[in-house]
N, C-alpha and C. Protein backbone atom coordinates (compact mmCIF):
# COMPACT_ATOMS: atom_id res chain seq x y z
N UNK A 1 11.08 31.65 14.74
CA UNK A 1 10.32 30.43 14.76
C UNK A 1 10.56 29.75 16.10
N UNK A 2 9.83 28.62 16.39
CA UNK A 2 9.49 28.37 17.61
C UNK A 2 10.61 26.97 17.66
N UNK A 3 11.39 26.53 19.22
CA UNK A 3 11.90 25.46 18.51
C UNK A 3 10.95 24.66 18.67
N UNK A 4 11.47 23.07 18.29
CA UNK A 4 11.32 21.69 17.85
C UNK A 4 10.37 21.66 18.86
N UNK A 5 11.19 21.55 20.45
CA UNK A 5 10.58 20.94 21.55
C UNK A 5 9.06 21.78 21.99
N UNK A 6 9.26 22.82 21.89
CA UNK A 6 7.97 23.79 21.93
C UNK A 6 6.88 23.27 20.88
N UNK A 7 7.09 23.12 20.17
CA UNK A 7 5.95 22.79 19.09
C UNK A 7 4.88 21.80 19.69
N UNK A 8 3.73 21.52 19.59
CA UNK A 8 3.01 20.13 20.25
C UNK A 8 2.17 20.11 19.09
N UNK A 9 1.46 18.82 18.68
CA UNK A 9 1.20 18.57 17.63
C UNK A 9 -0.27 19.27 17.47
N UNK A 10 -0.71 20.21 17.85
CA UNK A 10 -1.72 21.11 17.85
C UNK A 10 -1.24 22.51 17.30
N UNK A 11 0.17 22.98 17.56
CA UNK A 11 0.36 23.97 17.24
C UNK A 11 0.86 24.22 16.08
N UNK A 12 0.76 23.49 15.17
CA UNK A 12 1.81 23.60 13.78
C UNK A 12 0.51 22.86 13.08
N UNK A 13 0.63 23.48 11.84
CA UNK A 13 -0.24 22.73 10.89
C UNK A 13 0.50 22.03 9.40
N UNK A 14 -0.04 21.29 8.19
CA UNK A 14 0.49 20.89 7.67
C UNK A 14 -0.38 20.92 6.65
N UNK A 15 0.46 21.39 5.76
CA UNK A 15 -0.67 21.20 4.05
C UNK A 15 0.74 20.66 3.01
N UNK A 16 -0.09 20.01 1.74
CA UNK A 16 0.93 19.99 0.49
C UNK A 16 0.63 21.27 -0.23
N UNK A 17 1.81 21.82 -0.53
CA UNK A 17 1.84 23.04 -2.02
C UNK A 17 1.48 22.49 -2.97
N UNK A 18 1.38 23.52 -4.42
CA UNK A 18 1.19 22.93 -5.64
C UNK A 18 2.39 21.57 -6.45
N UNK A 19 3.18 21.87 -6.11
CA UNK A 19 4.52 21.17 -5.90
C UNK A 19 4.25 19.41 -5.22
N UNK A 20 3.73 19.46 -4.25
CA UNK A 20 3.28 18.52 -3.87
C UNK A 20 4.35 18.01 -2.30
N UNK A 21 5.09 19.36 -2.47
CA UNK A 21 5.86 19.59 -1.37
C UNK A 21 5.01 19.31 0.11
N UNK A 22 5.48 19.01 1.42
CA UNK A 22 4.78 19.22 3.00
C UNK A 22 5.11 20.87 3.32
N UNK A 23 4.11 21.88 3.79
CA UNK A 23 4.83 23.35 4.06
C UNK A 23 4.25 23.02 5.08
N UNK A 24 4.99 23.57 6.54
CA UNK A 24 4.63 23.54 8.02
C UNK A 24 4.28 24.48 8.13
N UNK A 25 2.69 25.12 8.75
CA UNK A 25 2.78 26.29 9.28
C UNK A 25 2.86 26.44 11.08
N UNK A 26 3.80 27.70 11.37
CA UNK A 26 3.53 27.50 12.85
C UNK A 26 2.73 28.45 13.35
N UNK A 27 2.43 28.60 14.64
CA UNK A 27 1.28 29.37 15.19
C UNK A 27 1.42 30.79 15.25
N UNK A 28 3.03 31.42 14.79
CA UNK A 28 3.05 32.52 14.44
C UNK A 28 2.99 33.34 13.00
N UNK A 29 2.91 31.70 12.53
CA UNK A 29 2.32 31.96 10.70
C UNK A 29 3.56 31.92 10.16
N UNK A 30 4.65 31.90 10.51
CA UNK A 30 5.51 31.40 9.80
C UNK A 30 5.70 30.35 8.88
N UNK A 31 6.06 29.80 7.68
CA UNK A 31 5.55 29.02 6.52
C UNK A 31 6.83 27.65 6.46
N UNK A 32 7.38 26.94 6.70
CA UNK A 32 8.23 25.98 6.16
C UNK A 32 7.70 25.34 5.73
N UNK A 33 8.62 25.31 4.41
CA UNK A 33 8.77 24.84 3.13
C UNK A 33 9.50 23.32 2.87
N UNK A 34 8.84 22.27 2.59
CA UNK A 34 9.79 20.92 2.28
C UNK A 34 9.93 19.90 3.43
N UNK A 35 9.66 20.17 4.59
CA UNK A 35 9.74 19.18 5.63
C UNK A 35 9.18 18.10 5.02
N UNK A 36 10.33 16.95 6.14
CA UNK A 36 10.37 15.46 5.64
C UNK A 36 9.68 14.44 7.25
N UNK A 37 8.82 14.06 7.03
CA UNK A 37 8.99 13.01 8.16
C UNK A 37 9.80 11.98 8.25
N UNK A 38 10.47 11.88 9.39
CA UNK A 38 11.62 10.91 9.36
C UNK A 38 11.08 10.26 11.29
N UNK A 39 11.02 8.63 10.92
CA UNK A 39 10.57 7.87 12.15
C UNK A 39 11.55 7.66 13.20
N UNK A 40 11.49 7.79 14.38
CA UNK A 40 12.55 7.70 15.13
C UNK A 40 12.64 6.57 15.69
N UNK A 41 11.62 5.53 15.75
CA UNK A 41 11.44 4.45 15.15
C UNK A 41 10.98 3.26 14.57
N UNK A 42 11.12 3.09 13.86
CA UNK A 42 10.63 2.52 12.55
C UNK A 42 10.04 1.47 12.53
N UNK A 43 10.53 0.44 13.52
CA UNK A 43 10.20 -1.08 13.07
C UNK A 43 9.47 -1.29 15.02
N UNK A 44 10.05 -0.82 15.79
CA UNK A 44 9.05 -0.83 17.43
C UNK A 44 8.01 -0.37 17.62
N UNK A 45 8.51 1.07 17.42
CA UNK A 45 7.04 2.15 17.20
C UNK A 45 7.26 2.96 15.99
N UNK A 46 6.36 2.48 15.05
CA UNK A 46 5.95 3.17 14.25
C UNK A 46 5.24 4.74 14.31
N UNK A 47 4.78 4.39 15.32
CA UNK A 47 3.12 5.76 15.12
C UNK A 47 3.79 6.71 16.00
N UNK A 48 5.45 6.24 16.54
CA UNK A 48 5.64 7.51 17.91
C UNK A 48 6.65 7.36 17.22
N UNK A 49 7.32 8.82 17.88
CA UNK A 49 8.45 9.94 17.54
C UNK A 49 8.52 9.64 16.37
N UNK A 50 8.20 11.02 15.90
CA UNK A 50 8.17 11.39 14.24
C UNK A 50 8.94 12.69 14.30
N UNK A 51 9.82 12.65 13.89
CA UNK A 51 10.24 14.59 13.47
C UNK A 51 10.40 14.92 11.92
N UNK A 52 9.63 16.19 12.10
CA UNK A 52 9.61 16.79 10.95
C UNK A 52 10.98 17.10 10.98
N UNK A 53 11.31 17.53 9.61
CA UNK A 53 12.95 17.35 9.55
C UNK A 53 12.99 18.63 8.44
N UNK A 54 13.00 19.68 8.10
CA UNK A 54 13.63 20.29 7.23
C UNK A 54 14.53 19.57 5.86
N UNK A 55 14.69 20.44 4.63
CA UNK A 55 15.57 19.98 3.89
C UNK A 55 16.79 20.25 3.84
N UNK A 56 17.21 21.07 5.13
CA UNK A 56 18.70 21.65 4.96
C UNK A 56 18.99 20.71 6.68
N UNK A 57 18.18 19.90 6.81
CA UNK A 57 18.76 18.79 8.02
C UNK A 57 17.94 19.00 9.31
N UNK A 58 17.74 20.25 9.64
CA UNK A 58 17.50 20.61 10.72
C UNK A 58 15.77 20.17 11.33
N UNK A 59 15.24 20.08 12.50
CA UNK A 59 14.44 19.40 12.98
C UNK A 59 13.54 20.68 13.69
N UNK A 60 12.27 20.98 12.62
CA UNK A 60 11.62 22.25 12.88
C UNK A 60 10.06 21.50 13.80
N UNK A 61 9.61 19.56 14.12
CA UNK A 61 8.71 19.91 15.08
C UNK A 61 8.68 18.42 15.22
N UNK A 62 8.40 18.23 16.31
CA UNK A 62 8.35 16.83 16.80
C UNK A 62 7.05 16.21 17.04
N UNK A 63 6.47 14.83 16.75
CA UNK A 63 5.24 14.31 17.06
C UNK A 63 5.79 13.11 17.90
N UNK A 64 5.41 13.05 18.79
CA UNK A 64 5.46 11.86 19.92
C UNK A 64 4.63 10.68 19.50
N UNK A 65 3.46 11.40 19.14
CA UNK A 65 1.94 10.06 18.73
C UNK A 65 1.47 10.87 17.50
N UNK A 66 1.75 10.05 16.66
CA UNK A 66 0.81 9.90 15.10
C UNK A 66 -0.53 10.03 15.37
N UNK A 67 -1.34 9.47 16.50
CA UNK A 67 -2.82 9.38 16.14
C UNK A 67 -2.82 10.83 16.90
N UNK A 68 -2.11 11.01 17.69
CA UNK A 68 -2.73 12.21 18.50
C UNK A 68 -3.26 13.63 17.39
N UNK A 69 -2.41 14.01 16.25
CA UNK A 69 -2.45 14.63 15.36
C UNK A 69 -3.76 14.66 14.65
N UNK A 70 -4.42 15.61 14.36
CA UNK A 70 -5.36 16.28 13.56
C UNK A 70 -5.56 15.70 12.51
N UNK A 71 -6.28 15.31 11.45
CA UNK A 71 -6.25 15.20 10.09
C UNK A 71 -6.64 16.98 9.24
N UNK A 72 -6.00 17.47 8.09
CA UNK A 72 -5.12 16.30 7.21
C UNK A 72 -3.91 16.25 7.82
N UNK A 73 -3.06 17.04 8.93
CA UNK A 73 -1.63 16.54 8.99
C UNK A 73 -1.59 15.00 9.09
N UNK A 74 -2.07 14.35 9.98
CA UNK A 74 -1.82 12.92 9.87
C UNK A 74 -2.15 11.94 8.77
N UNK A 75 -2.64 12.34 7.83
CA UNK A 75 -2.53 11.49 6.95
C UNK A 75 -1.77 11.89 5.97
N UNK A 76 -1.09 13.47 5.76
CA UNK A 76 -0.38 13.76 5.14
C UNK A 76 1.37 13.24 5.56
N UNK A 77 1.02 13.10 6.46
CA UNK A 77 2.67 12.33 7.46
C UNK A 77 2.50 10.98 7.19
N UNK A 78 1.38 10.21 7.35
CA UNK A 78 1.18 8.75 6.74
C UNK A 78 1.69 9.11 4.99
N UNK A 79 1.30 9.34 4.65
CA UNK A 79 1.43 9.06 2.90
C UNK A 79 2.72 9.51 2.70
N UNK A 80 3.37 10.52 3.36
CA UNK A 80 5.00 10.88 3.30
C UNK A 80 5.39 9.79 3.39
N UNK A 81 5.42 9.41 4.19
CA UNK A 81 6.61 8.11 5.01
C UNK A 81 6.12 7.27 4.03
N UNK A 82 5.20 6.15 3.63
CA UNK A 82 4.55 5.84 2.80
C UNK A 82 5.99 5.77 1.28
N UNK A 83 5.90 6.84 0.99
CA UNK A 83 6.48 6.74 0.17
C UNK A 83 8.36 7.17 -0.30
N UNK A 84 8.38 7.45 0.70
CA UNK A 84 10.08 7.31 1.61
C UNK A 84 10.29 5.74 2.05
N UNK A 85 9.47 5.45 2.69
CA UNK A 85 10.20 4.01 3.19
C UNK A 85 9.27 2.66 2.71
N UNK A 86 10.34 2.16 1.99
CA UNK A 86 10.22 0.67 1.82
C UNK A 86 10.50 -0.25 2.25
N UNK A 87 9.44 -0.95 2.95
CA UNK A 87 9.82 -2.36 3.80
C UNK A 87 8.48 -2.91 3.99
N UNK A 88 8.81 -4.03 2.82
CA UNK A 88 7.48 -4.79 2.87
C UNK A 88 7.12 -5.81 4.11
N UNK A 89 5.79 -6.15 4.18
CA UNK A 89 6.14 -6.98 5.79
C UNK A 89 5.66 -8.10 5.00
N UNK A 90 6.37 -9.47 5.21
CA UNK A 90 6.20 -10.78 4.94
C UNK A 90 5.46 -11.20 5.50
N UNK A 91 3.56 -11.67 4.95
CA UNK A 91 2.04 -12.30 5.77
C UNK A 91 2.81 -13.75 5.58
N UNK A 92 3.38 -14.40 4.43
CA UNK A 92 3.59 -16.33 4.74
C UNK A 92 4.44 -16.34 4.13
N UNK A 93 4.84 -17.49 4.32
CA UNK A 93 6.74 -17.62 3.27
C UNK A 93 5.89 -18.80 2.80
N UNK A 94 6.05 -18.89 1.38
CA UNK A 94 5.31 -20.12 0.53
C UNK A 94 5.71 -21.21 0.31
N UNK A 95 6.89 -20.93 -0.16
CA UNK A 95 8.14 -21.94 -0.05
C UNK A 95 9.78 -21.55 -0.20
N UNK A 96 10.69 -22.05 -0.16
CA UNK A 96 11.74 -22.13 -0.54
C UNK A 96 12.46 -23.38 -0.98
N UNK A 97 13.75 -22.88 -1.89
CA UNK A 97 13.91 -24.09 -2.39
C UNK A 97 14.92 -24.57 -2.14
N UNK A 98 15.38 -24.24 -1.17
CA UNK A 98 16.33 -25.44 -0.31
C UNK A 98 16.31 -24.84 1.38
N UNK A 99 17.04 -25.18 2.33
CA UNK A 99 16.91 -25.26 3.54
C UNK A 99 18.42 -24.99 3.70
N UNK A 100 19.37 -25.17 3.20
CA UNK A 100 20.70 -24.43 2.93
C UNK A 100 20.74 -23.19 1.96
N UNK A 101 21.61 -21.90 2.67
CA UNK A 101 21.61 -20.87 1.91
C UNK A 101 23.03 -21.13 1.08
N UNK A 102 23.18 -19.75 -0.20
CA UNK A 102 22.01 -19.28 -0.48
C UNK A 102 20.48 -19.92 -1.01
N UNK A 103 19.62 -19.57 -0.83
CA UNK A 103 17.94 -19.84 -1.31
C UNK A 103 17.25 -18.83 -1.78
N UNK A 104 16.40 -19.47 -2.85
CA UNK A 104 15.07 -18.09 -3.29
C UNK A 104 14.10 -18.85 -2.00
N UNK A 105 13.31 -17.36 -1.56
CA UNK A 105 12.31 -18.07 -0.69
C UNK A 105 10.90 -17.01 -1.47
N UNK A 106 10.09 -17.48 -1.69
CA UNK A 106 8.45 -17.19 -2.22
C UNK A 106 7.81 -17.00 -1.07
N UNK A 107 7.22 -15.97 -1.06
CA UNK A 107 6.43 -15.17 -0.42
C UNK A 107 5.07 -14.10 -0.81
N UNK A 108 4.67 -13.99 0.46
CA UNK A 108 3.58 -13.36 0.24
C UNK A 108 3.58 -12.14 1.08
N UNK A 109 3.65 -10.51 0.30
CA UNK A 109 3.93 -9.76 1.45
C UNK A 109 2.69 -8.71 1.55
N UNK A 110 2.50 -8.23 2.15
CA UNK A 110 1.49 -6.72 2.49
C UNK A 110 1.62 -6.12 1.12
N UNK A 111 2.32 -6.29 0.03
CA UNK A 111 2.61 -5.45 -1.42
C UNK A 111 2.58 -6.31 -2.54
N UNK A 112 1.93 -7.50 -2.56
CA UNK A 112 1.98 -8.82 -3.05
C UNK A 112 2.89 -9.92 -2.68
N UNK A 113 2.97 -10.96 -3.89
CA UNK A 113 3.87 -11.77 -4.33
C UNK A 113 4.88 -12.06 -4.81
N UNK A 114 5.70 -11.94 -3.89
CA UNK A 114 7.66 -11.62 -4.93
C UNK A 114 8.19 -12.96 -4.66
N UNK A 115 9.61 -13.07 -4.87
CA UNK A 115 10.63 -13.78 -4.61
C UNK A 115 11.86 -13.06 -4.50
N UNK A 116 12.63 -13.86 -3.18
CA UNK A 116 13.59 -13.13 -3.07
C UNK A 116 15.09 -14.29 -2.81
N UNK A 117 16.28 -14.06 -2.99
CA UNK A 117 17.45 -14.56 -2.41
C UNK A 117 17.74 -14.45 -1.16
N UNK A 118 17.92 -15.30 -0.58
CA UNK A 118 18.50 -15.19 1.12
C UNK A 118 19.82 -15.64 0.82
N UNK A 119 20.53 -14.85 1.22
CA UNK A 119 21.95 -15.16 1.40
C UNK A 119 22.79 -16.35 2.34
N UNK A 120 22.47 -15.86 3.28
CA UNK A 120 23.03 -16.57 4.74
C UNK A 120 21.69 -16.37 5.96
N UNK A 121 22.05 -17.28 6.50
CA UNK A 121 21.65 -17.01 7.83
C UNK A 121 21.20 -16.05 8.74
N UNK A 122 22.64 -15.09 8.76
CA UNK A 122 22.71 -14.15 9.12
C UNK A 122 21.91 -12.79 8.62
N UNK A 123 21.12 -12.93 7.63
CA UNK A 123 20.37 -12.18 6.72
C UNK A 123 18.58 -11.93 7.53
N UNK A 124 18.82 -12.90 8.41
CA UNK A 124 17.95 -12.53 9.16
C UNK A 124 17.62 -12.13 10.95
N UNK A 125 17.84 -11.08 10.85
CA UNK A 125 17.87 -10.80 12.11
C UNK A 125 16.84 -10.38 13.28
N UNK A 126 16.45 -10.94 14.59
CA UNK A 126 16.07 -10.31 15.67
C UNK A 126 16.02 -8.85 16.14
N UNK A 127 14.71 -8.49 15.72
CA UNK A 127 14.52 -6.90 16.31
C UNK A 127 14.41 -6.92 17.89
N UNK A 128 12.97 -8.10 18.02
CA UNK A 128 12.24 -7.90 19.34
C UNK A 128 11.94 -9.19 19.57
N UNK A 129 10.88 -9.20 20.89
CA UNK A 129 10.73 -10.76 20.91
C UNK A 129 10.11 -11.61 20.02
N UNK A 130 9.36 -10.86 18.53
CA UNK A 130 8.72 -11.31 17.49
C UNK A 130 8.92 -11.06 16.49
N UNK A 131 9.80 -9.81 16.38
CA UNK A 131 9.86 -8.51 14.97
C UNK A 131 11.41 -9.20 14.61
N UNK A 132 11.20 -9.88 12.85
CA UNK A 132 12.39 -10.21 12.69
C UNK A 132 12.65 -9.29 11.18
N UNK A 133 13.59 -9.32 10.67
CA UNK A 133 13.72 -8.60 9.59
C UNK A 133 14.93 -9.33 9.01
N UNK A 134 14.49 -9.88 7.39
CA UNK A 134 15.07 -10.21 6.64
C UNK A 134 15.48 -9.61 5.72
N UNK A 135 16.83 -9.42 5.45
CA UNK A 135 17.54 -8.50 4.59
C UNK A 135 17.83 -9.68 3.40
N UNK A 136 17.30 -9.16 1.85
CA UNK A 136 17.31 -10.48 0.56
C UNK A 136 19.06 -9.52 -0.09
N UNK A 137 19.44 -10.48 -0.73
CA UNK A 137 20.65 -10.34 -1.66
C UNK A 137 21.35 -9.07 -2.04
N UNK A 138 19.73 -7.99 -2.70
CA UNK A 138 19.52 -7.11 -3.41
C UNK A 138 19.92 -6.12 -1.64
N UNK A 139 19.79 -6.15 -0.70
CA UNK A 139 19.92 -5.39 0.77
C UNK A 139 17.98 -4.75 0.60
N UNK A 140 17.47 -5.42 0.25
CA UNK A 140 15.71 -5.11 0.69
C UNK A 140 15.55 -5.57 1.71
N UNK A 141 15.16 -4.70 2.95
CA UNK A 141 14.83 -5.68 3.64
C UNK A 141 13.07 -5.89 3.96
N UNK A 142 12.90 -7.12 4.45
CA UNK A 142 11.60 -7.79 5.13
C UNK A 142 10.83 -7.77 6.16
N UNK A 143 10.07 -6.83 6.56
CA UNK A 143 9.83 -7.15 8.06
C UNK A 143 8.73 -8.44 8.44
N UNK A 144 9.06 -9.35 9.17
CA UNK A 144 8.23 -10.37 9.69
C UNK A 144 7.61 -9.46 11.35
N UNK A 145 6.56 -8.71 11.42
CA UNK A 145 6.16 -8.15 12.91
C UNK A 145 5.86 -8.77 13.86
N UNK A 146 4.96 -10.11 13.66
CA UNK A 146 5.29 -10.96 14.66
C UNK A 146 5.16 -12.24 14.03
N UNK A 147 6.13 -12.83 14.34
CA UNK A 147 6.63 -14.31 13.89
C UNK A 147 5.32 -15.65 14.25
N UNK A 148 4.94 -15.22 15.58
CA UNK A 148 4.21 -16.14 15.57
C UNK A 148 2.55 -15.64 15.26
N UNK A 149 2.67 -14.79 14.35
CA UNK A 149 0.91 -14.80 13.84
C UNK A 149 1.16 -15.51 12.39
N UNK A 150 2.25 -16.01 11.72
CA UNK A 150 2.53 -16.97 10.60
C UNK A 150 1.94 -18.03 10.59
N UNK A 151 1.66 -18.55 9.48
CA UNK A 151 1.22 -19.51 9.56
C UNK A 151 1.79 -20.74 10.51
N UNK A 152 1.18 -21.77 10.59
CA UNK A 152 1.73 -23.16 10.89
C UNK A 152 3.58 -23.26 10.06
N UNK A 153 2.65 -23.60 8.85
CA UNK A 153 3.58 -23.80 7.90
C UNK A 153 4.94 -22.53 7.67
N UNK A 154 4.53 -21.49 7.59
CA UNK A 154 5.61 -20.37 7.52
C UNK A 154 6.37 -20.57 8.52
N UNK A 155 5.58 -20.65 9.93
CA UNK A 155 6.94 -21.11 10.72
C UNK A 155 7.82 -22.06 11.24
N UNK A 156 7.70 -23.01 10.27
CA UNK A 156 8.29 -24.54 10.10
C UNK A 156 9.34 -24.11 9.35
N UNK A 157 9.09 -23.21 8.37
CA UNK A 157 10.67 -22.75 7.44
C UNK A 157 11.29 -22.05 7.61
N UNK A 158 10.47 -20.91 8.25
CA UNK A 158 11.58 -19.99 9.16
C UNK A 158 12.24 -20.57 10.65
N UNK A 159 11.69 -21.38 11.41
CA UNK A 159 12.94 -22.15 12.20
C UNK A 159 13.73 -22.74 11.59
N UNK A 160 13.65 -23.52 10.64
CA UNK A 160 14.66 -24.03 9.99
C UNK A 160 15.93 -23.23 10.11
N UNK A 161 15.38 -21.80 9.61
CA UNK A 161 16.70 -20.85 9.63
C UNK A 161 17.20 -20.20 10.36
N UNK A 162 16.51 -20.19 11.78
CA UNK A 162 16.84 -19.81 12.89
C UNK A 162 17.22 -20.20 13.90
């Protein structure tokens, strides 16, 4: 088989088995079985460096750019990850009920309407110059992507805590 770095996202293809497994094929027809997409990263760039990952660890093909990819692999790599990673992104914080932690704060996320515990302060942290991520009680965490497309109001309560 071919390695990782050789691969370009033209030369490997991607289907689900009956199983509902990902099998990689590569351009010498070789078949892997079970590959995982895993983001290299997650919360900056989403859509770049993706490696397919084997189930015994090992890293059988690399995608630089998500869109660059063919369909169905790319939407079969969307719906993987999809359902591997959870992290809802917070659209408004509705309210909370105090301004000292701990607090429940009400929200509204990309996956509905929850409520969550904020612990401390410190529960929310600085990715980037906008990307913040709130980790609730339970260790879920929140992504806020950019702070200032919030509302007025959402971001009157999140300075509070920042």
């Amino acid at each position: 088989m071919t390695t990782p770095t050789a691969m370009t996202p033209t030369s490997f293809t991607l289907m689900r088995n009956p199983f509902g497994r990902l099998v990689l094929t590569t351009p010498q027809g070789d078949e892997v079985e079970g590959v995982v997409p895993v983001r290299a990263f997650p919360i900056q760039s989403p859509e770049n460096g993706i490696s397919l990952v084997h189930t015994d660890g090992h890293e059988v093909a690399w995608v630089d750019d998500l869109a660059a990819l063919h369909e169905p692999a790319q939407s079969l790599i969307r719906e993987e990850l999809q359902t591997r990673e959870f992290m809802p992104s917070i659209l408004s914080i509705e309210s909370v009920t105090s301004f000292s932690t701990p607090c429940t704060w009400q929200v509204t996320t990309d996956r509905g309407d929850t409520s969550f515990v904020l612990r401390g302060d410190e529960d929310i942290r600085r990715v980037g110059p906008t990307i913040l991520l709130v980790t609730d009680s339970h260790g879920i965490q929140f992504l806020i992507r950019d702070a200032t497309t919030l509302s007025r109001g959402s971001r009157k309560i999140l300075d509070r805590f920042l």
